[in-house]
Protein backbone atom coordinates (compact mmCIF):
# COMPACT_ATOMS: atom_id res chain seq x y z
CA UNK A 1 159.19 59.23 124.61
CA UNK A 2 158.24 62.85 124.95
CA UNK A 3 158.25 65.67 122.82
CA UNK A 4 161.29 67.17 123.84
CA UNK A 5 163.28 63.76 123.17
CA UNK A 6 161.70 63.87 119.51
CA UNK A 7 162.93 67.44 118.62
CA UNK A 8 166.20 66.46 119.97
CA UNK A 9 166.22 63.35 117.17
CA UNK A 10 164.80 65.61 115.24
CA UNK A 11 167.46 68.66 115.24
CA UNK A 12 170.52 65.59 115.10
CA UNK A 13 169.30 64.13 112.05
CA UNK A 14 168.63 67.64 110.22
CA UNK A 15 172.80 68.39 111.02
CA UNK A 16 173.29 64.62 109.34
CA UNK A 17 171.63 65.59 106.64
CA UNK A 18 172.86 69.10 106.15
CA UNK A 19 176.79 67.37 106.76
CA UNK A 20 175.87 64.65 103.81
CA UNK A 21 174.73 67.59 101.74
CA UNK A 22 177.46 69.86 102.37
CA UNK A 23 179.96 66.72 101.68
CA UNK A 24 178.45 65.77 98.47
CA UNK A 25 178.10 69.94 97.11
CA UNK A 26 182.12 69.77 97.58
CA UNK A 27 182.27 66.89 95.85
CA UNK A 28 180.23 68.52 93.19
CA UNK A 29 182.49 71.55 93.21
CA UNK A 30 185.92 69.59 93.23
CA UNK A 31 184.11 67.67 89.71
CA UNK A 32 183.08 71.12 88.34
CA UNK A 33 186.31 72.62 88.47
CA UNK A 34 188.29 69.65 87.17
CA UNK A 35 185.87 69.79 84.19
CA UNK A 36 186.25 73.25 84.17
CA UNK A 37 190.24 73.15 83.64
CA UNK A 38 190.40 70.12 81.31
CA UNK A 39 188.22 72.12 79.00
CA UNK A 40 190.52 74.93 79.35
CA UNK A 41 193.27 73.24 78.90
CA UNK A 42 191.30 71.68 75.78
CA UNK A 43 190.64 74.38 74.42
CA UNK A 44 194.87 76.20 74.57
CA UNK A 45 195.15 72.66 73.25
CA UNK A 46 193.01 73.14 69.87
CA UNK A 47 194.12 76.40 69.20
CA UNK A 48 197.74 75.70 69.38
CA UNK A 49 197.24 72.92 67.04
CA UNK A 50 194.65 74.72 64.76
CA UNK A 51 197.40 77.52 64.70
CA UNK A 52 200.44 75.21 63.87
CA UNK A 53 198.02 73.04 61.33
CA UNK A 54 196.91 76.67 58.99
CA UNK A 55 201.12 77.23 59.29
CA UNK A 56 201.65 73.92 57.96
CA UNK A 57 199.05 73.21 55.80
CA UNK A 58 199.84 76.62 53.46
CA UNK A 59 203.46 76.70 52.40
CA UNK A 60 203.11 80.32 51.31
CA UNK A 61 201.93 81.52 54.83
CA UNK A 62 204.88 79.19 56.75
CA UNK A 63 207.03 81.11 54.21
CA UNK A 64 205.36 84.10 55.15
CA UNK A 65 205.74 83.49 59.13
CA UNK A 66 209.47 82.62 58.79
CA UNK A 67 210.65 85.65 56.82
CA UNK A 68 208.54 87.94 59.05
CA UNK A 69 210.02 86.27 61.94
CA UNK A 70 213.84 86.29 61.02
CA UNK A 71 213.92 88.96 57.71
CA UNK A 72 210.77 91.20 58.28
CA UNK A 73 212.68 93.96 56.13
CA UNK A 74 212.22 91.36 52.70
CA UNK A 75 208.62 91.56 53.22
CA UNK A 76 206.32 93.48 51.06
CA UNK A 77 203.77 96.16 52.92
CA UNK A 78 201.09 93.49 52.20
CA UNK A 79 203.21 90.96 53.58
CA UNK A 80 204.31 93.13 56.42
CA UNK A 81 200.28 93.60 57.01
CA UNK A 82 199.85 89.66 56.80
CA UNK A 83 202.40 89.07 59.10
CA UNK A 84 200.97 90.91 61.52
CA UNK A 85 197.47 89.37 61.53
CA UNK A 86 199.27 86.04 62.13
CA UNK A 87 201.37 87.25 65.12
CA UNK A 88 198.19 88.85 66.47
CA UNK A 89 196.50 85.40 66.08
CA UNK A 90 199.88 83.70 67.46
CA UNK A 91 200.31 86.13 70.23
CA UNK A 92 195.99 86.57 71.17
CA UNK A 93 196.54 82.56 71.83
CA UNK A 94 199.07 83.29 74.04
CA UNK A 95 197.45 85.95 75.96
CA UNK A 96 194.55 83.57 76.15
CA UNK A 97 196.32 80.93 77.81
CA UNK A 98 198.24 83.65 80.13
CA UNK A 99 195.03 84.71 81.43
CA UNK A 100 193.34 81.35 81.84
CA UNK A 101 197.11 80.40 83.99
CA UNK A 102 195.89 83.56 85.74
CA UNK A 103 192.23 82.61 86.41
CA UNK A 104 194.00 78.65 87.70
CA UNK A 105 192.19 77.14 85.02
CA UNK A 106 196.13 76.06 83.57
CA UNK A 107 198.72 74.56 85.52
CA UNK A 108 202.07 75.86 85.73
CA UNK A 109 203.69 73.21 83.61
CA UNK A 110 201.26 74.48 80.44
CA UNK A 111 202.40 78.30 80.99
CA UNK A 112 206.22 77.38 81.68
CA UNK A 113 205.58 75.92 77.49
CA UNK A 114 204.16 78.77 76.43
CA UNK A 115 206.80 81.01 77.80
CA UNK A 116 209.34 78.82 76.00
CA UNK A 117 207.80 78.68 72.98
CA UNK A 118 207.26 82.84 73.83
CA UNK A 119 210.96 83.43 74.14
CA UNK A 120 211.58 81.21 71.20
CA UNK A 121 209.44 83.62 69.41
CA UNK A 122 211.13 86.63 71.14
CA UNK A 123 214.32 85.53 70.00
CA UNK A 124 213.51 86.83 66.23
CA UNK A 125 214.13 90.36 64.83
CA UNK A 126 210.32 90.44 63.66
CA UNK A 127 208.91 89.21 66.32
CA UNK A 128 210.46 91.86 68.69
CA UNK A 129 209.68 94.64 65.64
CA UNK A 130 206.04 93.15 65.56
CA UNK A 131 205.76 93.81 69.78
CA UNK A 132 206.93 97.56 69.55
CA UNK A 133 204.36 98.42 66.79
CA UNK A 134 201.33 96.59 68.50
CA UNK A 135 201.92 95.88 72.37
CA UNK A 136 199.04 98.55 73.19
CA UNK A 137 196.85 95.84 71.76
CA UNK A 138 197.07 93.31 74.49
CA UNK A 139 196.42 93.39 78.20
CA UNK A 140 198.27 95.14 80.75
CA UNK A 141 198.87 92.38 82.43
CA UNK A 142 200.14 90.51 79.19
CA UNK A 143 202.56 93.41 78.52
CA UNK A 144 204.09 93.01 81.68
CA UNK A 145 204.52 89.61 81.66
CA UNK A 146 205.87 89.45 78.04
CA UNK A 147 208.28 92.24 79.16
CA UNK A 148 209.59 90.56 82.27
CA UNK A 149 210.03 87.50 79.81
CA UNK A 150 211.73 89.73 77.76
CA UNK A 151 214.66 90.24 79.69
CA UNK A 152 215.49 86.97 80.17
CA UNK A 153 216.23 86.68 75.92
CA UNK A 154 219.52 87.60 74.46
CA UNK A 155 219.15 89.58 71.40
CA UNK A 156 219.97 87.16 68.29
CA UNK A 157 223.49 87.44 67.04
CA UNK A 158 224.16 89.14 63.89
């Protein structure tokens, strides 16, 4: 066997080994990114539930998130100011998991729930109220996509 014949062996077995490598880094990837999106999805998860569990969990702030949602004008200033903070906390969830959907770390069937529970919302005089005085405070993007979603809600009846 010469020299030449060695490098040959040589060079085939290097492309082997770069092929297995390149195989099992895609492999790596394809496990990375599933871990990545069940912790996203995790995470929407927990803060949906953490949300509904404070709303359930304190009669006096379900009471509050009700009346701000379908008679903001019986709420106090206070109340008015309280309501807010929720919705900001309800709607900075939602922007969260808009953006993740965005980034593909949420699948399409999590983001079509959130835009049903989002027109839900929509649906309510203080809700819609709440969006006029504090839309500047979310994301372009958000606002756009809330206002497309918009026009697919009728206005409640009287």
């Amino acid at each position: 066997m010469n020299w030449e014949t060695l490098a040959n062996i040589g060079q085939f077995v290097s492309a082997i080994a770069v092929l297995i490598s390149l195989a099992y880094l895609a492999v790596q990837i394809r496990q990375n990114t599933q871990t990545v999106r069940a912790n996203a999805y995790h995470g929407a998860a927990t803060e949906w539930l953490s949300f509904t569990a404070q709303l359930s969990a304190d009669a006096e702030l379900a009471e509050l998130y009700h009346a701000g949602r379908f008679a903001p004008s019986t709420l106090t200033p206070p109340q008015s100011r309280r309501f807010d903070l929720v919705l900001d906390t309800n709607l900075g969830l939602t922007e969260n998991v808009f953006l993740q959907y965005r980034l593909g770390f949420l699948p399409q069937a999590n983001q079509d729930r959130f835009a049903a529970i989002l027109r839900a919302q929509f649906q309510t005089e203080g809700v819609r109220a709440y969006w006029q005085r504090r839309r500047a405070f979310y994301t372009a993007d958000f606002v756009a996509y809330i206002e497309r979603e918009l026009k697919l809600v009728a206005p409640p009846a009287p």
